[in-house]
C-alpha atoms as a PDB file:
ATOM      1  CA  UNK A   1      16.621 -22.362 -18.956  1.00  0.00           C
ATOM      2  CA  UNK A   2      19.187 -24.361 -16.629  1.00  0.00           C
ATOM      3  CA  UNK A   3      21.821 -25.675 -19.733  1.00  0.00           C
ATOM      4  CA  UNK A   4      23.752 -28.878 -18.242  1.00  0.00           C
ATOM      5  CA  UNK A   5      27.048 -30.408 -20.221  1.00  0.00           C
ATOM      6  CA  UNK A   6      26.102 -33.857 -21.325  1.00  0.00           C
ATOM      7  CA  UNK A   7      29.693 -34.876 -20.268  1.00  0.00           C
ATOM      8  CA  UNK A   8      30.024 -33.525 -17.264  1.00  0.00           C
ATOM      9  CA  UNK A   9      26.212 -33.218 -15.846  1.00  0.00           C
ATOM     10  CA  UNK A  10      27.757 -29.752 -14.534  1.00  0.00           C
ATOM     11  CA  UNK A  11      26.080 -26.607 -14.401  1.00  0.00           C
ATOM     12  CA  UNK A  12      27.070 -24.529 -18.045  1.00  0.00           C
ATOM     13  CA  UNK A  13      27.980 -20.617 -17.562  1.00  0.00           C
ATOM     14  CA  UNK A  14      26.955 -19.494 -20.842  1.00  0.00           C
ATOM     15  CA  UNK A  15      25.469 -15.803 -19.901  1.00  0.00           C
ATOM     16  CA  UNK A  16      26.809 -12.694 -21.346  1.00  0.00           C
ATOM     17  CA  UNK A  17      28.784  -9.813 -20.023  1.00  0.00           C
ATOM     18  CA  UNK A  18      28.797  -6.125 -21.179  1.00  0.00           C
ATOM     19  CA  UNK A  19      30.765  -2.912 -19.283  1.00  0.00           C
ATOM     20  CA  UNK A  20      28.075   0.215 -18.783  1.00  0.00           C
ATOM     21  CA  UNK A  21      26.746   2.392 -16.914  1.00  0.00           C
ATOM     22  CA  UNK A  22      23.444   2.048 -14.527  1.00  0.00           C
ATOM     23  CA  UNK A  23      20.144   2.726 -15.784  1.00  0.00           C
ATOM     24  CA  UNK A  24      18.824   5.375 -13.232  1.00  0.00           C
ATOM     25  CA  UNK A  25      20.613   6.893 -10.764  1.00  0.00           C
ATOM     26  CA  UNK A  26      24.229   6.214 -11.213  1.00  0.00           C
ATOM     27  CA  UNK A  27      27.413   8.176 -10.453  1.00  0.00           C
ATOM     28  CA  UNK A  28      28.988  10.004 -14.024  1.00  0.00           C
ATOM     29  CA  UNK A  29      31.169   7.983 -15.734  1.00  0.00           C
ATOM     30  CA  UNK A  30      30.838   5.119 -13.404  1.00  0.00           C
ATOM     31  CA  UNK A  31      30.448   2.025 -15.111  1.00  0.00           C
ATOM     32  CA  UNK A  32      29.836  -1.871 -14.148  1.00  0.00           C
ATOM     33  CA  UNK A  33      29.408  -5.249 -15.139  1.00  0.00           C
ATOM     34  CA  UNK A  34      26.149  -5.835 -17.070  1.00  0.00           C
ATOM     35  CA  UNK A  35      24.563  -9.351 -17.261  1.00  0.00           C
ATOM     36  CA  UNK A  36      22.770  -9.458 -20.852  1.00  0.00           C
ATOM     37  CA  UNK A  37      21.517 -12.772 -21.210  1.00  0.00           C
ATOM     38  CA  UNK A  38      17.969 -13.529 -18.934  1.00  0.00           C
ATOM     39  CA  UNK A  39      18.267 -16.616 -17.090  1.00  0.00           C
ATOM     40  CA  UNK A  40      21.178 -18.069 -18.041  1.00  0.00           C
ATOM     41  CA  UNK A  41      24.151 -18.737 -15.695  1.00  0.00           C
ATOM     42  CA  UNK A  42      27.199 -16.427 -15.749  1.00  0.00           C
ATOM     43  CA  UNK A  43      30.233 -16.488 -14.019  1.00  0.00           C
ATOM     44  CA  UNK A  44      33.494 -13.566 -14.650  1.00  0.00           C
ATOM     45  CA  UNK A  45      36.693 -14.703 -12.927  1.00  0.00           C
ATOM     46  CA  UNK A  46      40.263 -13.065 -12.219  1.00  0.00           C
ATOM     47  CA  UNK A  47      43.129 -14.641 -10.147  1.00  0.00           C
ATOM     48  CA  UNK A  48      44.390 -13.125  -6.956  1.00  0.00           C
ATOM     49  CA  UNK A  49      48.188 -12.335  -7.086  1.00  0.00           C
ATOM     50  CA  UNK A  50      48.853 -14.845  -4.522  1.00  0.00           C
ATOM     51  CA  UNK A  51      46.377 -17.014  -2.227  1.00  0.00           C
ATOM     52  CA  UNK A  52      44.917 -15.473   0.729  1.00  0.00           C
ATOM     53  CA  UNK A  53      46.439 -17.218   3.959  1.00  0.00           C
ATOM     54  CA  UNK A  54      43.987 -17.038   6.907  1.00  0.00           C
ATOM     55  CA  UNK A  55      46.248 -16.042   9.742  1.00  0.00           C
ATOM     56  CA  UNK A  56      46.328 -12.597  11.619  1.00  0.00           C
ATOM     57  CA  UNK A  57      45.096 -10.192   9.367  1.00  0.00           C
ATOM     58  CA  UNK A  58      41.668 -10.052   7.864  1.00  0.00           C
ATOM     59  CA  UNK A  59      39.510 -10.537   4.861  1.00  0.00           C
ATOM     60  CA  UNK A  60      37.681  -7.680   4.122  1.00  0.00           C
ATOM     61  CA  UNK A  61      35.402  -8.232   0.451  1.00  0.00           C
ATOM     62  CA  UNK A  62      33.190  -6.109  -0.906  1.00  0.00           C
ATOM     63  CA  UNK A  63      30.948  -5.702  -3.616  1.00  0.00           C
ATOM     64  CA  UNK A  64      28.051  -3.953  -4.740  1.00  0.00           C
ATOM     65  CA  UNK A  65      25.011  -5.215  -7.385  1.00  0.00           C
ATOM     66  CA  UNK A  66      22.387  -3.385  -8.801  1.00  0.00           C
ATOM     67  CA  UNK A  67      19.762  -5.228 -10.610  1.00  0.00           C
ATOM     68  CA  UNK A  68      19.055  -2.874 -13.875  1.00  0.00           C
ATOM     69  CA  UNK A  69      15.380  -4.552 -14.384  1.00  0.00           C
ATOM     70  CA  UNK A  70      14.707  -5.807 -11.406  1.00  0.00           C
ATOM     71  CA  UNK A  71      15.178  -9.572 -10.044  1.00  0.00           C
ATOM     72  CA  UNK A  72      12.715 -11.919 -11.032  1.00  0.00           C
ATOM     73  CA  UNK A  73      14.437 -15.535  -9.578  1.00  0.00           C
ATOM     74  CA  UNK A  74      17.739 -16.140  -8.861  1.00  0.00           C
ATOM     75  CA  UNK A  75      20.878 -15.264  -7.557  1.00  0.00           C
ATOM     76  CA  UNK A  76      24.002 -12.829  -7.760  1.00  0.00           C
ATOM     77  CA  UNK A  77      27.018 -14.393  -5.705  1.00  0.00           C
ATOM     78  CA  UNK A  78      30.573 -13.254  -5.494  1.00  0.00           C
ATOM     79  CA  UNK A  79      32.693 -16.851  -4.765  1.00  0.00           C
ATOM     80  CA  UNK A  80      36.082 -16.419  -3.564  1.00  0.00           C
ATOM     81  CA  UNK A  81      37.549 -19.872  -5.001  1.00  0.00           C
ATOM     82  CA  UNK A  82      39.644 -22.563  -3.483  1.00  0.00           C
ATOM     83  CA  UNK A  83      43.320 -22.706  -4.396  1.00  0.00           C
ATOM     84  CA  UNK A  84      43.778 -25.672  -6.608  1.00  0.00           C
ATOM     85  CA  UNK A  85      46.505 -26.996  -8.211  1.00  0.00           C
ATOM     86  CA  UNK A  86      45.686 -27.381 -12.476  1.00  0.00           C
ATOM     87  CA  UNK A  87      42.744 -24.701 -11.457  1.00  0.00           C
ATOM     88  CA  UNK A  88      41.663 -23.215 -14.627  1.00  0.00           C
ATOM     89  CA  UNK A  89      39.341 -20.419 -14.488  1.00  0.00           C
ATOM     90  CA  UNK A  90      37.983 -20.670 -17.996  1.00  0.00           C
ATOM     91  CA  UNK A  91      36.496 -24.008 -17.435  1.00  0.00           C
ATOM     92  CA  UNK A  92      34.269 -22.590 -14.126  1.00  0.00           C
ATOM     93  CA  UNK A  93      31.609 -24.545 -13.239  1.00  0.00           C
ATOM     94  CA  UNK A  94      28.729 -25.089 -10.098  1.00  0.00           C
ATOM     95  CA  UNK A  95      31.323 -27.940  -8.736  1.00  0.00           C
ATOM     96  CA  UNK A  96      34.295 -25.459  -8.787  1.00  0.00           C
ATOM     97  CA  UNK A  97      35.328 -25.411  -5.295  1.00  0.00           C
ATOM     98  CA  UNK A  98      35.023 -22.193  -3.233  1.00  0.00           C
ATOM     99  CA  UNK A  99      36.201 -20.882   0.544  1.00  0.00           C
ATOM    100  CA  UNK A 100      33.864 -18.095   0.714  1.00  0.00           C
ATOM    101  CA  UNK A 101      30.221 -17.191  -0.944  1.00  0.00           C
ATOM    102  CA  UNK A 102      28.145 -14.876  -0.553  1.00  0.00           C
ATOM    103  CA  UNK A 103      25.316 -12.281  -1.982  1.00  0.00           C
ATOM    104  CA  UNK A 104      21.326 -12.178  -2.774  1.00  0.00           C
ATOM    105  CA  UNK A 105      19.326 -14.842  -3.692  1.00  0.00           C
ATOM    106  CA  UNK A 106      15.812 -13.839  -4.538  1.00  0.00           C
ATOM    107  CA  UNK A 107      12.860 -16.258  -6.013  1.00  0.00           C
ATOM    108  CA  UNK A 108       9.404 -15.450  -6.112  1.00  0.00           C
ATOM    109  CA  UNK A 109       8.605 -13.005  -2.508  1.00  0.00           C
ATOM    110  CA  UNK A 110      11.488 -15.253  -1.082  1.00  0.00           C
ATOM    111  CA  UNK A 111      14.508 -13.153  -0.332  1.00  0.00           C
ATOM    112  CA  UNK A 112      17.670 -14.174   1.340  1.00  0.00           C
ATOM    113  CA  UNK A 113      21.282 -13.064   1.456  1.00  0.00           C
ATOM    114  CA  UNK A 114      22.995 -16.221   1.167  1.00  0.00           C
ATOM    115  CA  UNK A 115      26.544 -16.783   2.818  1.00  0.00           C
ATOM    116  CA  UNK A 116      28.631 -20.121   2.746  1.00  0.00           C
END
């Protein structure tokens, strides 16, 4: 169920996180971040040392997600934010602005890798 602020009319990211290891067929000891809460929104955040300036050297992200259960509808994005001045992370929402997005999006038999 989508949950919406009534002040804000933004998007709320109330889902929970947990740190363990894969189901089936992970490495020993390797561990990850596990989304407990079924469809609810969830967004983790950490600041980069400094911003990235887009001159002459590249980008390079990466990321990998393994759905434990499966995917039923939705989405799993990693959102490389937009430098703003007063930005704070704790207060993330679907109207934070972002430079870079991308990852799978998956409803029904529609699949997609999404990238903004």
């Amino acid at each position: 169920m989508l949950e919406v602020s009534k002040t804000s009319n933004c998007i709320l990211y109330v889902g929970k996180w947990a740190v363990e290891s894969l189901m089936k067929d992970g490495l020993k000891g390797d561990l990850g971040l596990v989304l407990k809460s079924k469809a609810k929104h969830a967004a983790i955040s950490a600041p980069l040392d400094r911003p990235f300036v887009f001159t002459n050297k590249p980008l390079i992200v990466q990321y990998d997600v393994t759905f434990q259960n499966g995917q039923e509808c939705g989405g799993a994005y990693i959102k490389l934010l937009t430098q703003e001045t007063g930005m704070r992370l704790s207060q993330f929402t679907d109207k934070t602005p972002y430079t870079i997005m991308f990852g799978p999006d998956k409803c029904g038999n529609d699949h997609k890798v999404g990238a903004n």
